[in-house]
Structure formats: C-alpha cells, structure tokens
N, C-alpha and C. Protein backbone atom coordinates (compact mmCIF):
# COMPACT_ATOMS: atom_id res chain seq x y z
N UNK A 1 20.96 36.80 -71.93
CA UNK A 1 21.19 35.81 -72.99
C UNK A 1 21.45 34.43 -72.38
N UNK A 2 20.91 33.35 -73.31
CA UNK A 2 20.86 32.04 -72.19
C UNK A 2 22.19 31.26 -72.68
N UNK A 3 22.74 31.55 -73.85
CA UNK A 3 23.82 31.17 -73.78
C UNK A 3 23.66 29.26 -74.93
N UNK A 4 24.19 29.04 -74.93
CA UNK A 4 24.41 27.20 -75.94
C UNK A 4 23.76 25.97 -74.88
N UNK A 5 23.54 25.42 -74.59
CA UNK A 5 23.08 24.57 -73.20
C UNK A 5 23.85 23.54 -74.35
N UNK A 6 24.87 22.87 -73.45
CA UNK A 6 25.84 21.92 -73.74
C UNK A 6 25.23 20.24 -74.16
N UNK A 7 25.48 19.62 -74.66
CA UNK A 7 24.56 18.32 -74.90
C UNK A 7 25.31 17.60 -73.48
N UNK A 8 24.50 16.89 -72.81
CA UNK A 8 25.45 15.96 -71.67
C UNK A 8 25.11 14.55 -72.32
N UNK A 9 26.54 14.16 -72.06
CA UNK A 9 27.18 12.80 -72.68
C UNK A 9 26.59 12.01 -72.02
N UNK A 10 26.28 12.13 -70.49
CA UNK A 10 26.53 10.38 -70.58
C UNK A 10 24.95 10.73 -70.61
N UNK A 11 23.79 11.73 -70.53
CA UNK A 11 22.45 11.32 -71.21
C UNK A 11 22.54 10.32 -72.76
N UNK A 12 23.32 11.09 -73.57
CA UNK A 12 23.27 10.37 -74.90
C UNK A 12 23.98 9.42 -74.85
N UNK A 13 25.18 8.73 -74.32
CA UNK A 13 25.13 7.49 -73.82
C UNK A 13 24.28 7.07 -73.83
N UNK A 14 23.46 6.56 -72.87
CA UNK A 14 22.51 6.44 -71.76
C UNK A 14 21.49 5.93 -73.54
N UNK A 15 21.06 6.94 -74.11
CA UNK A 15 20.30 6.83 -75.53
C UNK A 15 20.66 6.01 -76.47
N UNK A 16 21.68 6.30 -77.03
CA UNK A 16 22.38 5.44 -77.32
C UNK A 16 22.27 3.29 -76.66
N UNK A 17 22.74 3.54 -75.66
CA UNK A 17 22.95 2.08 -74.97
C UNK A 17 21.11 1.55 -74.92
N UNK A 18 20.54 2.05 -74.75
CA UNK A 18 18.47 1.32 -75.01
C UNK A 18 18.52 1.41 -76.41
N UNK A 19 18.95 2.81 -77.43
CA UNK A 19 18.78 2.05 -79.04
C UNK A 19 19.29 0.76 -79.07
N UNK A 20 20.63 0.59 -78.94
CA UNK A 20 21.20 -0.73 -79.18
C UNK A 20 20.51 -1.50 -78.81
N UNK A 21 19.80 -1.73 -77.44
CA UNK A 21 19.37 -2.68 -76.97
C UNK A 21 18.15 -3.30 -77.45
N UNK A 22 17.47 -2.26 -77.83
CA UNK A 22 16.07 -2.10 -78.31
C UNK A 22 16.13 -2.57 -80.12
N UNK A 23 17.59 -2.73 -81.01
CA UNK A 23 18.08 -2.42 -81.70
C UNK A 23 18.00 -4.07 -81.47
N UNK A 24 18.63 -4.72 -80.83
CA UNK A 24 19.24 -5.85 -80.54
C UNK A 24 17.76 -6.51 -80.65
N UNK A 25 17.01 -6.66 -79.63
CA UNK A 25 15.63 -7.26 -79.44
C UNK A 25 14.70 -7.11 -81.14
N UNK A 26 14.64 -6.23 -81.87
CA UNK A 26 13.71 -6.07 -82.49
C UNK A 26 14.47 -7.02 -83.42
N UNK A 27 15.95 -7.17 -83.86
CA UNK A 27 16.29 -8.10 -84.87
C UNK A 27 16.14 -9.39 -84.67
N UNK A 28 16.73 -9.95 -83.08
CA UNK A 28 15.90 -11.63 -82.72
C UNK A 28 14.58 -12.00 -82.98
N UNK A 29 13.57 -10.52 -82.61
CA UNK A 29 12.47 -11.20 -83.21
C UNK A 29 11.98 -11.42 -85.20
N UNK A 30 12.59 -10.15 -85.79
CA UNK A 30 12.60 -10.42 -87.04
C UNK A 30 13.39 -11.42 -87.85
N UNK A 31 14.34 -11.85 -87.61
CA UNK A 31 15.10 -12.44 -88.22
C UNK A 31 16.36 -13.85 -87.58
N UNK A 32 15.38 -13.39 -86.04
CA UNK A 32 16.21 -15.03 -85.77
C UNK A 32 17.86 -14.61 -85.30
N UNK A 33 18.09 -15.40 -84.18
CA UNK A 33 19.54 -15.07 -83.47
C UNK A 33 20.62 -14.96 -84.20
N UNK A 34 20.39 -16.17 -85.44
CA UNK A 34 21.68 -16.67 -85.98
C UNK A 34 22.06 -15.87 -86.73
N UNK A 35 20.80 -14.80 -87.58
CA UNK A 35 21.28 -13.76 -88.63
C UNK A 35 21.48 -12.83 -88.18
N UNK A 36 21.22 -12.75 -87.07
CA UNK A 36 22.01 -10.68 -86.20
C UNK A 36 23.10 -11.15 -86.34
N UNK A 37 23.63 -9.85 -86.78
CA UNK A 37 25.33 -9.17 -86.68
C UNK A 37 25.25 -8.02 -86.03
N UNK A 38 26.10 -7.79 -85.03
CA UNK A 38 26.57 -6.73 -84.84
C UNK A 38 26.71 -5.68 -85.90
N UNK A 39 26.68 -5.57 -87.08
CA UNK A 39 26.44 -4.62 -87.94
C UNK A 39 25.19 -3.87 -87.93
N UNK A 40 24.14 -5.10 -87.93
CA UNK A 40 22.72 -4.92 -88.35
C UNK A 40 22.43 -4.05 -87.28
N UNK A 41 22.77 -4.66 -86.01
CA UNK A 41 22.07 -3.92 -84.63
C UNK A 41 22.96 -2.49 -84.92
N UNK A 42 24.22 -2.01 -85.00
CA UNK A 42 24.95 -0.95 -85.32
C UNK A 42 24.04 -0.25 -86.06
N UNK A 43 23.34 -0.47 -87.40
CA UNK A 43 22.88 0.54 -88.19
C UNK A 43 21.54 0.36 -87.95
N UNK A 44 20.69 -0.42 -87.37
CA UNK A 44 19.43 -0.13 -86.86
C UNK A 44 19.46 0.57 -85.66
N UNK A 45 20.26 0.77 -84.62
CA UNK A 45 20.36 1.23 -83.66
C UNK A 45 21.26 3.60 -83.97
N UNK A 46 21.55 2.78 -85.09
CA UNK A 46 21.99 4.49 -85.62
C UNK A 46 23.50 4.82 -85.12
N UNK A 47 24.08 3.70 -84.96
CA UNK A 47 25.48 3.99 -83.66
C UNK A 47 26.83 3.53 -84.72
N UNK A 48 27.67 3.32 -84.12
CA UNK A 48 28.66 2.86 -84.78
C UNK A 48 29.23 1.20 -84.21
N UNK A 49 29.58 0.93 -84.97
CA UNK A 49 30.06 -0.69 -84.71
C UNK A 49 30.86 -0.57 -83.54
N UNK A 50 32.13 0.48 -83.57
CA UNK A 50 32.86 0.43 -82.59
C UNK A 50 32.26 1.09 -81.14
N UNK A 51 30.87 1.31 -81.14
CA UNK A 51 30.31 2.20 -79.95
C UNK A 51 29.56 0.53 -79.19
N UNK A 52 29.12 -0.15 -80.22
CA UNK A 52 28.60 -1.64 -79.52
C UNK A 52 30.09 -2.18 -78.53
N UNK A 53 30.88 -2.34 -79.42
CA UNK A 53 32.10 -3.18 -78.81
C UNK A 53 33.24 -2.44 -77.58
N UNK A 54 32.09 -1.09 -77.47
CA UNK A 54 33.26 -0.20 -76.31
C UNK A 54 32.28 -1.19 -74.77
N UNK A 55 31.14 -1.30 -75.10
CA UNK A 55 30.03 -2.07 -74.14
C UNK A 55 30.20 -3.49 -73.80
N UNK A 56 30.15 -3.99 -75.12
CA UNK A 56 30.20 -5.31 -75.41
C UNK A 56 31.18 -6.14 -76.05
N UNK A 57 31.67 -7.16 -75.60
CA UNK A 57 32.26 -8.00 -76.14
C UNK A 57 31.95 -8.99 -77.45
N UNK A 58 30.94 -9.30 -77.41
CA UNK A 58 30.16 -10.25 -78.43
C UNK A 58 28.83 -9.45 -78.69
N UNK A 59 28.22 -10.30 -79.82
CA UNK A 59 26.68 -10.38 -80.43
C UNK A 59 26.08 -10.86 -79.07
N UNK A 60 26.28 -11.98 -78.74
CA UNK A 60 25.61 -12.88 -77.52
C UNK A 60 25.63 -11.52 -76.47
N UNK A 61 26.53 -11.04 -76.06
CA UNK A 61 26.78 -10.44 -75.03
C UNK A 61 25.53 -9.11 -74.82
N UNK A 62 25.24 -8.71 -76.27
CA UNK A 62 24.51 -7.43 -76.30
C UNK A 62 23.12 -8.03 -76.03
N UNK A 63 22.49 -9.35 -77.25
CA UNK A 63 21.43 -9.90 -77.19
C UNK A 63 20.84 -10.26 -75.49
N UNK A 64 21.66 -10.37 -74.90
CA UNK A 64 21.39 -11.36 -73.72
C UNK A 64 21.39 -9.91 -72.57
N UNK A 65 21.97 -9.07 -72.88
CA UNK A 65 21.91 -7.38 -72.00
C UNK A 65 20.10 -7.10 -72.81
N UNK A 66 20.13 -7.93 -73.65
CA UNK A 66 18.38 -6.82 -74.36
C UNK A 66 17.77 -7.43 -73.76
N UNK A 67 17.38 -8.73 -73.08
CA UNK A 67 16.96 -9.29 -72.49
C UNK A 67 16.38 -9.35 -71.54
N UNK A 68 17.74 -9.23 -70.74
CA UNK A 68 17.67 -8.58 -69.62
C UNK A 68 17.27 -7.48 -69.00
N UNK A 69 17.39 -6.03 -69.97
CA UNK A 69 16.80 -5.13 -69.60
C UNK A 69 15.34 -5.07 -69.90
N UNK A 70 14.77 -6.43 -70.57
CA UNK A 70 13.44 -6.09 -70.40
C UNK A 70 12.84 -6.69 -69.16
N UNK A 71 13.26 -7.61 -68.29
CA UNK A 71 13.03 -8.57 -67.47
C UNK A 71 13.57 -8.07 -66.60
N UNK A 72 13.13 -8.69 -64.66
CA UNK A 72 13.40 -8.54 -63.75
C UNK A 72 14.65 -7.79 -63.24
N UNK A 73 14.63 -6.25 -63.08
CA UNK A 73 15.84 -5.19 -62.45
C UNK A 73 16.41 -4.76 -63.62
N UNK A 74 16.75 -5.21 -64.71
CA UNK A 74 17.62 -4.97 -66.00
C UNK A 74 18.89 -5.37 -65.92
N UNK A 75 19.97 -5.51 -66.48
CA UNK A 75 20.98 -5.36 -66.23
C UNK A 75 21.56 -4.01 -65.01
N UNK A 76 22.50 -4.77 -64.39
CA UNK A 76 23.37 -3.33 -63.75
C UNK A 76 24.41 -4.37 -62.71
N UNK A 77 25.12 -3.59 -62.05
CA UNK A 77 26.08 -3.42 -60.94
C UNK A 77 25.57 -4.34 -59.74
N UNK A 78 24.31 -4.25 -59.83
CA UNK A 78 23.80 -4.60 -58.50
C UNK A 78 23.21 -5.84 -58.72
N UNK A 79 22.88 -6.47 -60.06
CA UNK A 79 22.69 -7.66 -59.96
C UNK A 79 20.72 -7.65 -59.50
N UNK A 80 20.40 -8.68 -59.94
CA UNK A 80 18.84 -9.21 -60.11
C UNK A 80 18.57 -9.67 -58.56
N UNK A 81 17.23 -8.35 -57.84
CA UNK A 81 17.00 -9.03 -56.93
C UNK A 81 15.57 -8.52 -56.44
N UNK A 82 14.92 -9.82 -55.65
CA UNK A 82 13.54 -9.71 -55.69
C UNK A 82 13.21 -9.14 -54.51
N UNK A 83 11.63 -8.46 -54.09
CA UNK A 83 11.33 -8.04 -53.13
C UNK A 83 11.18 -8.79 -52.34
N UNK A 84 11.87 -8.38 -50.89
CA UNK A 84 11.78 -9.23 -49.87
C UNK A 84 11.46 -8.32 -48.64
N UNK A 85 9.84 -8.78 -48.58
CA UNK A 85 9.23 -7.58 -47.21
C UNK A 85 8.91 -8.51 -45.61
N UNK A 86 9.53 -9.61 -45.93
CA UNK A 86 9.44 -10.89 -45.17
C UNK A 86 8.11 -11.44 -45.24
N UNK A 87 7.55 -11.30 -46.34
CA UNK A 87 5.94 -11.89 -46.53
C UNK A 87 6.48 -13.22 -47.94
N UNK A 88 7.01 -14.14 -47.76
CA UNK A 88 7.26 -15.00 -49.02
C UNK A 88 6.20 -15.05 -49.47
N UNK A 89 4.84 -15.49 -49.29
CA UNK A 89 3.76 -15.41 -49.97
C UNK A 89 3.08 -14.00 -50.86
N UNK A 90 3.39 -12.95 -50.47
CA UNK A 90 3.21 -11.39 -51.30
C UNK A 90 4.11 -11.30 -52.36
N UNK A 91 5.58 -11.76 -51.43
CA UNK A 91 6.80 -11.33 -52.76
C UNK A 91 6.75 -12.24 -53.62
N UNK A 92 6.89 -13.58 -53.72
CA UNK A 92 6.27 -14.43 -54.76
C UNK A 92 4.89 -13.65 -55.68
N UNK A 93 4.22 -13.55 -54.86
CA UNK A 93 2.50 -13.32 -55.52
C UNK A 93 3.12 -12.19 -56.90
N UNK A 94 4.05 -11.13 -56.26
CA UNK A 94 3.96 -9.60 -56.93
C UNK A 94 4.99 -9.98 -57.88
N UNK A 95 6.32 -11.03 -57.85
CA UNK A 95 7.22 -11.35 -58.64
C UNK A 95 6.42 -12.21 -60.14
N UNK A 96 5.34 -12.74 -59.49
CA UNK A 96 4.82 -13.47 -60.14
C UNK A 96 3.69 -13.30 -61.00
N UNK A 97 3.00 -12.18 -60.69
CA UNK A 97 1.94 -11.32 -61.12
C UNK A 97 2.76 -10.37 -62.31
N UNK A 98 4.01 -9.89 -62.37
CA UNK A 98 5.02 -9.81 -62.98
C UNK A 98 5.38 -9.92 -64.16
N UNK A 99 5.78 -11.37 -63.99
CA UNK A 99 6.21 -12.17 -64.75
C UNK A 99 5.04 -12.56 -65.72
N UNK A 100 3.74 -12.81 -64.93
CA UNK A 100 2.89 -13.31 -66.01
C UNK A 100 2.47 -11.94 -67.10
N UNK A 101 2.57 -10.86 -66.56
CA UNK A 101 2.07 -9.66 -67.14
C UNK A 101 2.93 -9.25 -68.32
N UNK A 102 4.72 -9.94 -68.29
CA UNK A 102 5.82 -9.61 -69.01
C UNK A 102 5.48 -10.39 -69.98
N UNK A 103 5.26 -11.64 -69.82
CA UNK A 103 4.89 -12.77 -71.06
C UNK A 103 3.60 -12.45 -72.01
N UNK A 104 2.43 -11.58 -71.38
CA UNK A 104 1.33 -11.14 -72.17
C UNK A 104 1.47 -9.84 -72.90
N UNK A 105 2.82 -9.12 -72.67
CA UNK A 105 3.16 -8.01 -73.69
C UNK A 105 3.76 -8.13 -74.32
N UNK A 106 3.05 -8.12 -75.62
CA UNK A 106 3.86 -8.41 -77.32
C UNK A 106 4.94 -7.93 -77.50
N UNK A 107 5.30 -7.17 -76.75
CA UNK A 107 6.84 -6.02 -77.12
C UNK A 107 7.81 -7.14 -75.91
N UNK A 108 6.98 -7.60 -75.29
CA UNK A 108 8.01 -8.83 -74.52
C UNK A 108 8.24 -9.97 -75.36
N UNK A 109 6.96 -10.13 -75.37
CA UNK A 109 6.67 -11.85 -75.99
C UNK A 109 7.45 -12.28 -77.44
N UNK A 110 7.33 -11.13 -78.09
CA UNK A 110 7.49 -11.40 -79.50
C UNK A 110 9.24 -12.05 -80.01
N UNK A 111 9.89 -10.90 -79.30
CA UNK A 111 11.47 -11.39 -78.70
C UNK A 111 11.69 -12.51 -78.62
N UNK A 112 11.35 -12.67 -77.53
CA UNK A 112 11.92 -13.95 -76.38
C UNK A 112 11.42 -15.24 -76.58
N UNK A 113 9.82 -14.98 -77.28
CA UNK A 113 9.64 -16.49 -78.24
C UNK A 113 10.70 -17.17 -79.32
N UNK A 114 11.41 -15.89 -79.97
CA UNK A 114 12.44 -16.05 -81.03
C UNK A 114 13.25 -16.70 -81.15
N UNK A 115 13.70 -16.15 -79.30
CA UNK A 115 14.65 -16.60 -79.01
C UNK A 115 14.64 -17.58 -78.09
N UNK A 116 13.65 -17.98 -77.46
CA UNK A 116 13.51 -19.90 -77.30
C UNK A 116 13.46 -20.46 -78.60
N UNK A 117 13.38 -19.83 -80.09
CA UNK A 117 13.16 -21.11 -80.84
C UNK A 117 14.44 -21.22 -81.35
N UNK A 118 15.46 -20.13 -81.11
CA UNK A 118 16.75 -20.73 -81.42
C UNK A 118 17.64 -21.49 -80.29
N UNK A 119 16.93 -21.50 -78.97
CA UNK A 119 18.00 -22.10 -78.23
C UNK A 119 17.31 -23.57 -78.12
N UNK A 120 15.85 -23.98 -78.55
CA UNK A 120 15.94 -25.31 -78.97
C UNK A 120 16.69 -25.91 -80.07
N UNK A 121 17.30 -25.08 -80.80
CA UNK A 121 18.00 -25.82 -81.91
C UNK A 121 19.71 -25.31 -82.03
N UNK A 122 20.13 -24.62 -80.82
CA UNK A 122 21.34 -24.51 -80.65
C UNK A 122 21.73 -25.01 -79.29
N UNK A 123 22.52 -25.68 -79.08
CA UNK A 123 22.88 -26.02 -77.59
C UNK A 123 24.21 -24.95 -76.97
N UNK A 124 24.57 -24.47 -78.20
CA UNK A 124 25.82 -23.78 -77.30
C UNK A 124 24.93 -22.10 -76.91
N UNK A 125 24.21 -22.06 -77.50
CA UNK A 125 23.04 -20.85 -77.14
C UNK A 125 22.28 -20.76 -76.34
N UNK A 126 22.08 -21.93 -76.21
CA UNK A 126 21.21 -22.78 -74.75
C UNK A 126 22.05 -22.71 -73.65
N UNK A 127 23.45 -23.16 -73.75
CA UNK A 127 24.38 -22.76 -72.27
C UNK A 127 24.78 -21.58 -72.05
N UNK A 128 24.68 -20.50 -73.37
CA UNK A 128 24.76 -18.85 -73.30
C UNK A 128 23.98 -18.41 -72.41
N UNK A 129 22.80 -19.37 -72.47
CA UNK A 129 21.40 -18.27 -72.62
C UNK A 129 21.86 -18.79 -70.54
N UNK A 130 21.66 -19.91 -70.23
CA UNK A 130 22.02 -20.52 -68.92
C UNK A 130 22.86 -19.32 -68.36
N UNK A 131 24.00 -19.26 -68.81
CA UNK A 131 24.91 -18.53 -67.86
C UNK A 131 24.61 -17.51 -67.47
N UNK A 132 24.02 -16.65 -68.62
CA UNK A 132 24.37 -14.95 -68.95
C UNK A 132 22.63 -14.63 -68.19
N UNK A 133 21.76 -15.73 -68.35
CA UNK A 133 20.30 -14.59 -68.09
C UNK A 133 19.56 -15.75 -67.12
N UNK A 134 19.44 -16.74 -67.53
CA UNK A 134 18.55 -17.45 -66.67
C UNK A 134 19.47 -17.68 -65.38
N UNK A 135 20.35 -18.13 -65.41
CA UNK A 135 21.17 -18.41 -64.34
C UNK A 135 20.97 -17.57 -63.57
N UNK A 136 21.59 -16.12 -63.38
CA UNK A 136 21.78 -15.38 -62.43
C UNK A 136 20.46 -14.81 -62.13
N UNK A 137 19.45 -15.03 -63.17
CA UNK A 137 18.30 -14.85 -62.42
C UNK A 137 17.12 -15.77 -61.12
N UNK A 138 17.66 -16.91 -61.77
CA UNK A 138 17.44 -18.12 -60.99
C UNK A 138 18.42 -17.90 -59.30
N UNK A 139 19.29 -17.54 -59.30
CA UNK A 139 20.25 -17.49 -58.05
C UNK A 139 19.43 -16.17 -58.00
N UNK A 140 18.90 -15.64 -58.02
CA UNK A 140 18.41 -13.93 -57.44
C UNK A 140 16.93 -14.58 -56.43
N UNK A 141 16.16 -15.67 -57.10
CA UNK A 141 14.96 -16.13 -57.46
C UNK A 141 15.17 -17.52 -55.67
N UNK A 142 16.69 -17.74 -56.01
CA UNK A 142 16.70 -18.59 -54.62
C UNK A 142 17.34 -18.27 -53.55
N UNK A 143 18.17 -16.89 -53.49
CA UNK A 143 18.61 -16.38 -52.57
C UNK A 143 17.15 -15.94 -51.88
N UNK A 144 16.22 -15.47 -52.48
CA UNK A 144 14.84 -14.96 -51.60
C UNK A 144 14.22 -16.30 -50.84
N UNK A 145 14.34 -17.21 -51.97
CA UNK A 145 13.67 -18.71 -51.11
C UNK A 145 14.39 -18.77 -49.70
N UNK A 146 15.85 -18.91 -49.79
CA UNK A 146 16.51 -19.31 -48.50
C UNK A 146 16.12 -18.12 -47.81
N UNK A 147 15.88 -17.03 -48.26
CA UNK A 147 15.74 -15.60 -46.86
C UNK A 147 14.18 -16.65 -45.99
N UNK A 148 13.51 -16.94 -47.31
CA UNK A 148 12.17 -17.63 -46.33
C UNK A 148 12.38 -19.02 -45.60
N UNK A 149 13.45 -19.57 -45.82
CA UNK A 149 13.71 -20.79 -45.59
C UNK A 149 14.55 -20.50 -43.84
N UNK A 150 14.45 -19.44 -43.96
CA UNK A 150 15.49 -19.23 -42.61
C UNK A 150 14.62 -18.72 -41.59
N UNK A 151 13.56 -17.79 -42.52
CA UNK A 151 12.33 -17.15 -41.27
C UNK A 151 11.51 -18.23 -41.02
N UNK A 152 11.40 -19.41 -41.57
CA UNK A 152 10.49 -20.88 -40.92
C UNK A 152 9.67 -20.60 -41.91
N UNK A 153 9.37 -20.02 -42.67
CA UNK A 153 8.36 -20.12 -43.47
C UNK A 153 8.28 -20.82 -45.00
N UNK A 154 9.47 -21.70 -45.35
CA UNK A 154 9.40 -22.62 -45.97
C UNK A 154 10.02 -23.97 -45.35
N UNK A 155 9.84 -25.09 -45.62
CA UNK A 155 10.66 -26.24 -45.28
C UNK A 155 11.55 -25.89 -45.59
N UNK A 156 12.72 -26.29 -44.10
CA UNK A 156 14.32 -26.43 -44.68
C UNK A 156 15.06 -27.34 -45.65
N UNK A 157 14.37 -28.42 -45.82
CA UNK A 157 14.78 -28.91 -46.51
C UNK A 157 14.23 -29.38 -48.43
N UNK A 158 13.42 -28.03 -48.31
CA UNK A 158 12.84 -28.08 -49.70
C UNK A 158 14.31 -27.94 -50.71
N UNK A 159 13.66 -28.66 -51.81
CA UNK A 159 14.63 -28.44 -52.91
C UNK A 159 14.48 -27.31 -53.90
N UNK A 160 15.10 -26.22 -53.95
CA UNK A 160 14.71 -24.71 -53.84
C UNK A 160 15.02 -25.03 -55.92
N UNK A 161 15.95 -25.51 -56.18
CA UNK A 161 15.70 -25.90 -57.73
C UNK A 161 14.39 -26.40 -58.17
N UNK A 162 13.98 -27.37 -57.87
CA UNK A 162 12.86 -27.75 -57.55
C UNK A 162 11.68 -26.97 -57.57
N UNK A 163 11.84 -25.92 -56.18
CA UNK A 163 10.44 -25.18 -56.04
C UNK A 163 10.49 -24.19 -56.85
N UNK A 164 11.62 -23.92 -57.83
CA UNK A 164 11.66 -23.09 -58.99
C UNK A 164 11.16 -23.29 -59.99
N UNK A 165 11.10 -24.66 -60.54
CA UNK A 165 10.22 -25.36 -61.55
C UNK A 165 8.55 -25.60 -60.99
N UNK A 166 8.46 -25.68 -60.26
CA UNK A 166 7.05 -25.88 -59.57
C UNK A 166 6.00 -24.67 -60.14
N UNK A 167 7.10 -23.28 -59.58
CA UNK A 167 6.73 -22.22 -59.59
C UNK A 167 6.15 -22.20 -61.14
N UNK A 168 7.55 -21.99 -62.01
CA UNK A 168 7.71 -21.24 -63.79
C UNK A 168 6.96 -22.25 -64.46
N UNK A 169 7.42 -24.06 -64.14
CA UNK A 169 6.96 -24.62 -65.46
C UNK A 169 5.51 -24.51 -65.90
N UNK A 170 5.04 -24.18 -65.23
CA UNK A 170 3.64 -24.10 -65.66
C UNK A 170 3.19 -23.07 -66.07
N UNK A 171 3.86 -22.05 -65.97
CA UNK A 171 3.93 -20.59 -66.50
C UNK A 171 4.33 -20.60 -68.19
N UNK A 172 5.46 -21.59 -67.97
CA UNK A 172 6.27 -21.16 -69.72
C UNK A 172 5.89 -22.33 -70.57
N UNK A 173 4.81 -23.16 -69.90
CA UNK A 173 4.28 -24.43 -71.03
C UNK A 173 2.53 -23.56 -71.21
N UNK A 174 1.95 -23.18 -70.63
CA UNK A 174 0.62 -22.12 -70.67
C UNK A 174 0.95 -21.06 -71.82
N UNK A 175 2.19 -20.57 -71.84
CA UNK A 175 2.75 -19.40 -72.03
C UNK A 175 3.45 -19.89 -73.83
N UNK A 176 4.03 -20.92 -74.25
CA UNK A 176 4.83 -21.43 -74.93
C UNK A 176 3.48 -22.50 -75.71
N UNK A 177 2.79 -22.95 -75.42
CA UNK A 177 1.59 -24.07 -75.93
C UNK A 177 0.58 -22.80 -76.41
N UNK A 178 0.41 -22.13 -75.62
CA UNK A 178 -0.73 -20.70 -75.97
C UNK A 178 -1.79 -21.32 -75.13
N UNK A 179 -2.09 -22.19 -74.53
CA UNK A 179 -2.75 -23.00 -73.90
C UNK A 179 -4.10 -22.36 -73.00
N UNK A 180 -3.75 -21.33 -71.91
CA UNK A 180 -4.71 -20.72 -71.45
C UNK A 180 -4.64 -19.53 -71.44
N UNK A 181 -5.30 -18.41 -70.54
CA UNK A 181 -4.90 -16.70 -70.62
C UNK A 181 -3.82 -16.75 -69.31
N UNK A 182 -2.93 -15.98 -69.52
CA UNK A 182 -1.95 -15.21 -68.55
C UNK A 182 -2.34 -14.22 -67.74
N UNK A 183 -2.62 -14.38 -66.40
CA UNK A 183 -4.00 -13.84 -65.65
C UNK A 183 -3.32 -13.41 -64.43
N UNK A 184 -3.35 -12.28 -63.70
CA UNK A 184 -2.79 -12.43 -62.30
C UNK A 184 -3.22 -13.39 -61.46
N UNK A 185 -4.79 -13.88 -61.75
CA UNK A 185 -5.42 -14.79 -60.84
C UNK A 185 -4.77 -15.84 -60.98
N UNK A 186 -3.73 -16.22 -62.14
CA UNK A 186 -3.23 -17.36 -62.71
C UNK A 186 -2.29 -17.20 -61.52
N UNK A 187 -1.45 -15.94 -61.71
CA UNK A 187 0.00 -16.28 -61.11
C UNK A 187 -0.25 -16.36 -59.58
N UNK A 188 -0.96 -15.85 -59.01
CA UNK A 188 -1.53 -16.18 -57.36
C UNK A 188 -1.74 -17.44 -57.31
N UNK A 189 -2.63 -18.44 -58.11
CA UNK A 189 -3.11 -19.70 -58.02
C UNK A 189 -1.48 -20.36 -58.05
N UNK A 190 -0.61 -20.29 -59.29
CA UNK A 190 0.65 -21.34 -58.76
C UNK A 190 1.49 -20.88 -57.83
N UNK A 191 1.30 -19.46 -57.24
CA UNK A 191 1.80 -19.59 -55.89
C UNK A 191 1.21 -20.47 -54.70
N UNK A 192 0.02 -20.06 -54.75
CA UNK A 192 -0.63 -20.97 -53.44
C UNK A 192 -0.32 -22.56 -53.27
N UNK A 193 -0.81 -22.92 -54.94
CA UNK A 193 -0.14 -24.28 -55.14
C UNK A 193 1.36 -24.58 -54.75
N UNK A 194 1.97 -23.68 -55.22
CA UNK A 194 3.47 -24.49 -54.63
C UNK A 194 3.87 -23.97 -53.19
N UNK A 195 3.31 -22.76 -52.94
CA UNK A 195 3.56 -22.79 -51.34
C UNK A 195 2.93 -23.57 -50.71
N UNK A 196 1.85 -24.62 -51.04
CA UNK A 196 1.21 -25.54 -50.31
C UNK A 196 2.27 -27.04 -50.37
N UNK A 197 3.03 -26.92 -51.09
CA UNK A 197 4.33 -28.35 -51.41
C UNK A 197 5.22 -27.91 -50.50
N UNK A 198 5.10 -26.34 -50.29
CA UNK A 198 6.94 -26.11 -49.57
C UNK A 198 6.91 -25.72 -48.42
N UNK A 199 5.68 -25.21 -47.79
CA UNK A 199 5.36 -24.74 -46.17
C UNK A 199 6.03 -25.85 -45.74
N UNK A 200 6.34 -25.63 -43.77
CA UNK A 200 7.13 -26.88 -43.48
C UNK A 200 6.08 -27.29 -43.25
C-alpha cells in the first residue's frame, strides 16, 4: 500500500509566489499601475491578502519582484549578474541578444510597456522603478564593464554610465517608437558599435 504522499509546502509556496507574480504582471498590463491593489492581485492570484504581505511589504514591492522575475536572473539572494567568460564582446553579444528577444515577447512586452506609461506620468514611480529594478540591474550591467575594464579590454577611463546608454538607448527608443524589428543581428550590431567607442 503506497500510503497518502504528503503535499510539500514550500513546492506550493514556490506556486503560490509565480501566481502572485504572474497575478501582479497581468493586472499592470490590464489596468494600469495606479488601479492594482493588492486585493486584485490576492484574488486573481487565488491566495490570500495576508499570504502577499508575509512576502511583501507594498503593491510597489510585489509589482517590481514581477518584473524582475521576468528579466535578467529574477529576483533572489544572489542578486543580478551577467556572464562573464572574459570575452566582453560574447557576454555583451549573449546579454544583449537577450534582452532584444525579452522585448519581442508579448508576455514581456505587454507588461512593461504599461508600466513605462505610468512611470512617465508618475515621478515617485519613476524613482521606485530606479531603485528597486533598473538600478540594481544597471550596477550588475557595470560591475561586468569594470571586470573588462581591468582585463585591458575596455578604456579605463570610459564612462561606464555612459557606455550603458550607448548600449540600451537605442534598444528602448526602436523598441518604445515600434520603429524597426528586434533582431539578434540588431543586438550584435549595437554591440560592435559601442565596443568600437570603448576599446582603449
């Protein structure tokens, strides 16, 4: 006889914490940052109000974890960090091949357009959005620059803020205008281009 096979918790955890998240993302894109409540995500997600707030502190706090777990590493412990095989030109290429591939999937795109159109018209959402997701991804994004900046293979004295915009802006105005296709050949081409500004 095989006996009851026990449910394990922290699997349904684990289920639980992607509904929410997944819970979280699908309402920014339907209905815009400002009208999620923590309620809404609670009963679209199937959970209880008090199961969000054992995780999370805020609305912001969960939105900006959905985010994240769709983008570069996900949330965790260990923090956002890029491949570094000492080839800056590959790990760029593959971070970047990536990224353009994240922006051409509707289950990405649809979100995160939403939610640039509320942080053009909120500024304190705009320094949320800074702290909690772009920020620490940006410091993940230039700790790899300086690993190349130390093997000689970028100028030391490039401005690594700088070669960060070099890199994206042309990614999220293509990407944000609808302007051209989102292509790997794309994301290789503004590597070459900006590794041709930052070689020493």
């Amino acid at each position: 006889m095989g006996g009851v096979k026990q449910p394990d918790p922290a699997r349904r955890s684990e289920r639980s914490r992607q509904a929410i998240l997944r819970a979280a993302r699908e309402l920014v894109s339907e209905v815009g940052y400002a009208k999620v409540s923590v309620e809404a995500i609670a009963a679209r997600a199937g959970v209880g109000k008090q199961t969000i707030y054992r995780w999370w502190r805020s609305k912001g706090a969960v939105v900006f974890d959905s985010f994240l777990a769709l983008s570069e590493g996900g949330p965790g412990d260990e923090g956002v960090t890029l491949p570094d095989t000492g080839d800056i030109e590959a790990d760029l290429k593959t971070v970047m091949r990536a990224t353009v591939a994240e922006f051409a999937d509707p289950g990405f795109e649809a979100p995160i357009r939403a939610l640039n159109l509320e942080i053009v018209a909120d500024p304190e959402l705009a320094a949320q959005y800074r702290e909690k997701l772009a920020g620490p991804v940006d410091e993940a994004k230039k700790a790899r620059l300086r690993s190349a900046q130390r093997a000689g293979q970028l100028a030391p004295d490039a401005d690594l803020d700088l070669a960060l915009e070099l890199l994206y802006a042309p990614l999220y105005q293509r990407w944000l205008l609808r302007s051209g296709p989102l292509t790997p050949q794309y994301a290789d081409a503004l590597v070459d281009l900006a590794l041709k500004a930052l070689r020493p």
